[in-house]
Protein backbone atom coordinates (compact mmCIF):
# COMPACT_ATOMS: atom_id res chain seq x y z
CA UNK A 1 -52.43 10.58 -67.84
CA UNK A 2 -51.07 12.70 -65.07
CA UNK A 3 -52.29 10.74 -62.53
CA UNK A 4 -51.60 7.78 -64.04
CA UNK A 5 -47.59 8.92 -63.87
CA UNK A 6 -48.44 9.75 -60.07
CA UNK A 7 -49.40 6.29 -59.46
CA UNK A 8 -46.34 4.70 -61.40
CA UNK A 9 -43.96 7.05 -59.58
CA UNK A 10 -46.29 6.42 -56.20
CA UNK A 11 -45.82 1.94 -56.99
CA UNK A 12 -42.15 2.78 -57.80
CA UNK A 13 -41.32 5.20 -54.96
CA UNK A 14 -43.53 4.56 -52.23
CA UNK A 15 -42.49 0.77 -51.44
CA UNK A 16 -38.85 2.03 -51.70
CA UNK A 17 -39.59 4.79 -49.19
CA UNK A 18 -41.55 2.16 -46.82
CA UNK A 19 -38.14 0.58 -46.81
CA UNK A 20 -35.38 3.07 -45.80
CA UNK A 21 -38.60 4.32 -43.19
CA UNK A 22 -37.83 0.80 -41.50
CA UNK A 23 -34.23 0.34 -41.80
CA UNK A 24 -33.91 4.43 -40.20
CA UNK A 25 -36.21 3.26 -37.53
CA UNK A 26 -33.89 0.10 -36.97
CA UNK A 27 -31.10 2.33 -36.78
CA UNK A 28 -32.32 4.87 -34.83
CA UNK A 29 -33.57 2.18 -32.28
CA UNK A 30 -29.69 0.50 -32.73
CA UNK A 31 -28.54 4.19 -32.42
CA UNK A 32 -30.17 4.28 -29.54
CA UNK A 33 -29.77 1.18 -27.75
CA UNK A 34 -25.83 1.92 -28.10
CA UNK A 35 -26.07 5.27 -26.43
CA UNK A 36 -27.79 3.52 -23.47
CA UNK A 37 -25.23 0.98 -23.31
CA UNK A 38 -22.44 3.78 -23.43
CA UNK A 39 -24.49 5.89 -21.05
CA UNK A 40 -24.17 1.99 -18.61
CA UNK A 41 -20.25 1.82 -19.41
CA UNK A 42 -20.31 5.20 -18.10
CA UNK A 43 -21.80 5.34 -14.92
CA UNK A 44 -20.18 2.25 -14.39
CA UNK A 45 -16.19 3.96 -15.24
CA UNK A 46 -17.49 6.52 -12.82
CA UNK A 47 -18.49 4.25 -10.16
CA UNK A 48 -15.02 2.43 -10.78
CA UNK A 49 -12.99 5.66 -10.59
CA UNK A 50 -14.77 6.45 -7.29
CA UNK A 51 -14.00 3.49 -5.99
CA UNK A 52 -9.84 3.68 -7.42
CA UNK A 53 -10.14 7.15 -5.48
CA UNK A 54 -11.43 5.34 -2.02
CA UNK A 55 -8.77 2.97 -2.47
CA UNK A 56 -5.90 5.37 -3.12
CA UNK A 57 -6.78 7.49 -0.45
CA UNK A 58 -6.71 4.00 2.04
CA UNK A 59 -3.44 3.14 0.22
CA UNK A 60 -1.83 6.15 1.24
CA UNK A 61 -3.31 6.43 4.83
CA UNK A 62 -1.70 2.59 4.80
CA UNK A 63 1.54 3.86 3.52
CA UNK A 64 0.99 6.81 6.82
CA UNK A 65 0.64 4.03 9.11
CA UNK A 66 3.77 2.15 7.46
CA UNK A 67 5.48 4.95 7.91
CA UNK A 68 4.88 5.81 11.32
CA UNK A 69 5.57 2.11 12.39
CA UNK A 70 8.62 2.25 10.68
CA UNK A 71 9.98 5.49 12.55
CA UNK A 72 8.90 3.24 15.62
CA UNK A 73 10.59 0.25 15.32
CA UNK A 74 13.82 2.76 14.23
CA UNK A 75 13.12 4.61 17.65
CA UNK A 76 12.92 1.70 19.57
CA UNK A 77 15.68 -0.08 18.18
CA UNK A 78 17.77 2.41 19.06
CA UNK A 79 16.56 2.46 22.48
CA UNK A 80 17.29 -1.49 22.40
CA UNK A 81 20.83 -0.20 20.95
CA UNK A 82 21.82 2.15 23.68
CA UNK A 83 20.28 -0.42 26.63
CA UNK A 84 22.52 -2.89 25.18
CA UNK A 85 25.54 -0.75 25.20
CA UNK A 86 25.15 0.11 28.73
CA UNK A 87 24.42 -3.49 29.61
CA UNK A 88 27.99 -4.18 28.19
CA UNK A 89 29.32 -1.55 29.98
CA UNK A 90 27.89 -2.99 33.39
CA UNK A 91 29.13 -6.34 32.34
CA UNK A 92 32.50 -5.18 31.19
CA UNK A 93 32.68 -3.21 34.52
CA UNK A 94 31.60 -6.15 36.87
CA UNK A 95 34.54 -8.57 34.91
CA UNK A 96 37.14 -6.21 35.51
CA UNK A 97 36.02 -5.63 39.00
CA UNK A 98 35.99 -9.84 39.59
CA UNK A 99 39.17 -9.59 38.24
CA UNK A 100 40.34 -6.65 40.83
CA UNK A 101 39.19 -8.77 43.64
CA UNK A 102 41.18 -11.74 42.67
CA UNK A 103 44.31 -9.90 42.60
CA UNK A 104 43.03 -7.74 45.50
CA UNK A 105 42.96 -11.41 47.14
CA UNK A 106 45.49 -12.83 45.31
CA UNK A 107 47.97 -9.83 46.85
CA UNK A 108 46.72 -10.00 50.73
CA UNK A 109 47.68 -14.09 50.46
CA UNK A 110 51.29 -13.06 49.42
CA UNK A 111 51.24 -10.19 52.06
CA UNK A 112 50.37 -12.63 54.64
CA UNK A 113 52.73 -15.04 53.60
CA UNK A 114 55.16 -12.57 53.51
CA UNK A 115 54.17 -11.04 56.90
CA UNK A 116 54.54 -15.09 58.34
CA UNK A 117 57.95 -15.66 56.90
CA UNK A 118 59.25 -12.06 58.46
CA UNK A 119 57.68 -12.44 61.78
CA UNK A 120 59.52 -16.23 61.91
């Protein structure tokens, strides 16, 4: 009798047991199958942030650059600036010196005249 209850709790439990064996090997195959596929994502977010790093670091020597161009251009527009101002100067100077020869000119013809009409 006793080992007749062994085999009806062996039929009833042993098939049942068979069971959750496979479906815990399924999951722990799942299980890990996931954790390879996390341990992927991983190295791949690393790889990415590595590569955001590179690129940050060739933003900013960009934005360096930028900079430095900018500070340029500023320089040598105010070089352009002050060239300009003294080429309006020379201008201004050479008008108003035109102008001081025509009178200059303008005075010696009346001087003459005058000199003619006195010496008549």
């Amino acid at each position: 009798m006793k080992e007749d209850l062994i085999k009806a709790v062996k039929a009833a439990l042993l098939p049942e047991l068979a069971e959750l064996k496979t479906a815990l090997t399924l999951t722990n195959q799942r299980l890990d199958d996931t954790n390879k596929r996390l341990d992927d994502m991983n190295a791949h977010l690393v790889d990415q942030s590595r590569r955001i790093d590179a690129l940050s670091g060739r933003i900013d020597d960009t934005n360096k650059r930028m900079d430095n161009l900018h500070a340029d251009l500023v320089a040598r527009n105010d070089e352009t600036n002050r060239a300009i101002s003294r080429l309006y100067e020379v201008v201004v100077r050479r008008d108003e010196h035109q102008q001081l020869v025509q009178r200059m000119d303008r005075i010696e013809q009346e001087m003459a005249e005058l000199k003619k009409r006195f010496a008549a």
